[in-house]
C-alpha atoms as a PDB file:
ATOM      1  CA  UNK A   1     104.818  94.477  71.806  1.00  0.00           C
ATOM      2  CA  UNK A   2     106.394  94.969  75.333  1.00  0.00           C
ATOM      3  CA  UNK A   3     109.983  93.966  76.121  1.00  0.00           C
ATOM      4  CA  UNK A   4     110.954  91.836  78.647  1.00  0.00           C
ATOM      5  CA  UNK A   5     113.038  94.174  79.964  1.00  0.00           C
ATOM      6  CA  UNK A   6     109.874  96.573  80.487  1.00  0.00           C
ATOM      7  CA  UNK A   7     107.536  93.608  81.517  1.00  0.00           C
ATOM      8  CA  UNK A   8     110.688  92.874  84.478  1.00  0.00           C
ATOM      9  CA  UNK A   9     110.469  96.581  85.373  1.00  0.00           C
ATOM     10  CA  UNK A  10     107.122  96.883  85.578  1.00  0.00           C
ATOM     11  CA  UNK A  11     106.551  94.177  87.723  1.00  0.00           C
ATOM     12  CA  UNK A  12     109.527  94.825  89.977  1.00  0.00           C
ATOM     13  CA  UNK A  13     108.330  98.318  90.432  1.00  0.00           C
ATOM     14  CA  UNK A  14     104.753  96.365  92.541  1.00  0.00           C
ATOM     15  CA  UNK A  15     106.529  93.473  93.748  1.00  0.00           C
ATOM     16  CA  UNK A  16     104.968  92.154  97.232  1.00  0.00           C
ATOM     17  CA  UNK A  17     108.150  89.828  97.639  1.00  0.00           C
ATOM     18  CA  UNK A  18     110.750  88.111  95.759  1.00  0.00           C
ATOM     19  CA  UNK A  19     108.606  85.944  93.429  1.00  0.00           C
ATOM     20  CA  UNK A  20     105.782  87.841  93.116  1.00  0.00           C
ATOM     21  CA  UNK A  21     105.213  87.721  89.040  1.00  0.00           C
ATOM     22  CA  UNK A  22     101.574  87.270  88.691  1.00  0.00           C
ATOM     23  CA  UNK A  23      99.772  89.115  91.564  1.00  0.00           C
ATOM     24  CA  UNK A  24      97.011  91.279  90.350  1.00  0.00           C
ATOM     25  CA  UNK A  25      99.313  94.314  91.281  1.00  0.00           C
ATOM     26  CA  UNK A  26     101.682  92.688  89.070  1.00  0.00           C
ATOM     27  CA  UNK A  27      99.277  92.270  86.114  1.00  0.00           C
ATOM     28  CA  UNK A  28      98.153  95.984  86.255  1.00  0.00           C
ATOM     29  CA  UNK A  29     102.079  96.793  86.022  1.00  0.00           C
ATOM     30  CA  UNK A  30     102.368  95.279  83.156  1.00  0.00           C
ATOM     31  CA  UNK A  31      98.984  95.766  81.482  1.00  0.00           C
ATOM     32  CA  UNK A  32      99.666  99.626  82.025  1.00  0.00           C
ATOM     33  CA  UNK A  33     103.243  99.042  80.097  1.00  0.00           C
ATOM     34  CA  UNK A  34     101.176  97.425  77.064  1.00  0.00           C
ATOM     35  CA  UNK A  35      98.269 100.248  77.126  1.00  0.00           C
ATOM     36  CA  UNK A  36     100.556 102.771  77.272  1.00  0.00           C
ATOM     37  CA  UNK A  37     102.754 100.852  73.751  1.00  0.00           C
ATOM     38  CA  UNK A  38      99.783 100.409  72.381  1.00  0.00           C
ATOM     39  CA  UNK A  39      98.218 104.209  72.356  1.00  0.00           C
ATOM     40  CA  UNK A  40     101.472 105.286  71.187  1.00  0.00           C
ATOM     41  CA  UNK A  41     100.610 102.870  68.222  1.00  0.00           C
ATOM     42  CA  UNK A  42      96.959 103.712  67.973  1.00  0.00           C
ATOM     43  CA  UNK A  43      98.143 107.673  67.550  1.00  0.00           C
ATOM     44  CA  UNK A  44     100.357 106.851  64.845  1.00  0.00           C
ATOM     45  CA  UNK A  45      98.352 104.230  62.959  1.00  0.00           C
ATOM     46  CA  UNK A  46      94.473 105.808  63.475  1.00  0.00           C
ATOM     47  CA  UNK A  47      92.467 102.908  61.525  1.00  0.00           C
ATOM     48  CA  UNK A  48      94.714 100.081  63.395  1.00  0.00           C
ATOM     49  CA  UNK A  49      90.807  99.131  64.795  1.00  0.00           C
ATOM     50  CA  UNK A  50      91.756  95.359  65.739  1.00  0.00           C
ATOM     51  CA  UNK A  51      94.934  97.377  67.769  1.00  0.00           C
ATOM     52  CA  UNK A  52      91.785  99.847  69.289  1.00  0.00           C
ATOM     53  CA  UNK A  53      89.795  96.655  70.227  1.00  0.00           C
ATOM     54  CA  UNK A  54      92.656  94.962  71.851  1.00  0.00           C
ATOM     55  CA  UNK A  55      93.624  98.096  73.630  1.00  0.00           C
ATOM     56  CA  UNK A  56      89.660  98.721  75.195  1.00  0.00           C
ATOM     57  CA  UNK A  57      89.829  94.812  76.117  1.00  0.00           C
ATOM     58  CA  UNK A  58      93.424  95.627  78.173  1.00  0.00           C
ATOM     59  CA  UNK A  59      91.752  98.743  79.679  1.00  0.00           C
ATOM     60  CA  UNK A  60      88.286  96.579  80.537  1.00  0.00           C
ATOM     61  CA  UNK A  61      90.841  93.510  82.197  1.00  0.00           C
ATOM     62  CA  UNK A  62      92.693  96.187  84.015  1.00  0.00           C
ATOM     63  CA  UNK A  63      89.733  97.426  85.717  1.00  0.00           C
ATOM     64  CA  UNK A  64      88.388  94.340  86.563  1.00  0.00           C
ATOM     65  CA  UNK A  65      91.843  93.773  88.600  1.00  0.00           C
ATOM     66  CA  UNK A  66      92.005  97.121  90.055  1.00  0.00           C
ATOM     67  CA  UNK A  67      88.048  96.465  91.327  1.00  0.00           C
ATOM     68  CA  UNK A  68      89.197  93.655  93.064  1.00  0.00           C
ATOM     69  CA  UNK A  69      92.615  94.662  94.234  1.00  0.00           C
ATOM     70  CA  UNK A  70      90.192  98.022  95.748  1.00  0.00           C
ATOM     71  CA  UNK A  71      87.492  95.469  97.125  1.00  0.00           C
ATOM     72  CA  UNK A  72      90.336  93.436  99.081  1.00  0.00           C
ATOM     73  CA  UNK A  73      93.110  96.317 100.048  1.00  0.00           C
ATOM     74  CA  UNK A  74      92.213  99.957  99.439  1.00  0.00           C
ATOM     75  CA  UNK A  75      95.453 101.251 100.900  1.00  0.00           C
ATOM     76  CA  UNK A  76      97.236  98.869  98.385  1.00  0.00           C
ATOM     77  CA  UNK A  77      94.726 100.197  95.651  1.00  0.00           C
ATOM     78  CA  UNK A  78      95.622 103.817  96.054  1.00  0.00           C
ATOM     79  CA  UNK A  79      99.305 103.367  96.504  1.00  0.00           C
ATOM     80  CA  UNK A  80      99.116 101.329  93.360  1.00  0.00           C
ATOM     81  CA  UNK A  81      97.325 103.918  91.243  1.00  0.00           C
ATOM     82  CA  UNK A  82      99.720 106.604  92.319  1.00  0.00           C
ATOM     83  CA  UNK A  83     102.952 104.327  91.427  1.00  0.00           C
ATOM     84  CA  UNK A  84     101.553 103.978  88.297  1.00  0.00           C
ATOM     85  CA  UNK A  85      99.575 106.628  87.119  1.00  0.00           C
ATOM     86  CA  UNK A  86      96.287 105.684  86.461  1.00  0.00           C
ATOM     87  CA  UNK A  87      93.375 108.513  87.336  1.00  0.00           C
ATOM     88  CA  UNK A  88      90.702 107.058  89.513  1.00  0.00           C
END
């Protein structure tokens, strides 16, 4: 489970102002926080297969957002990858 000191971070890190919590670049933030807990977990605890099926449904959401964040802004969508990691 993420902290909400991590969950802060992570969506300080994309703010677009002030109150910007639940953007989509928000959610990736923080959906990137959780996948990366959660294959920590998955390479400790190999049959956890409800934890694997949670994990593919993060990764399938977080697509989904970064499709749309690419279809509206692509600038935003590449700076947003590169903040954060996440291979193309």
């Amino acid at each position: 489970m993420i902290t909400t000191e991590k969950k802060t971070a992570a969506i300080k890190s994309v703010q677009a102002h002030k109150n910007d919590t639940g953007g989509p670049a928000a959610q990736v933030a923080v959906l990137t926080e959780r996948i990366k807990e959660l294959t920590e977990h998955l390479k400790i605890n190999k049959h956890d297969f409800m934890a694997r099926r949670g994990l593919l449904q993060m990764v399938g959401k977080r697509r989904r957002l970064l499709r749309y964040i690419a279809s509206h802004d692509s600038q935003a969508y590449l700076d947003l990858i590169k903040q954060l990691g996440i291979r193309r």
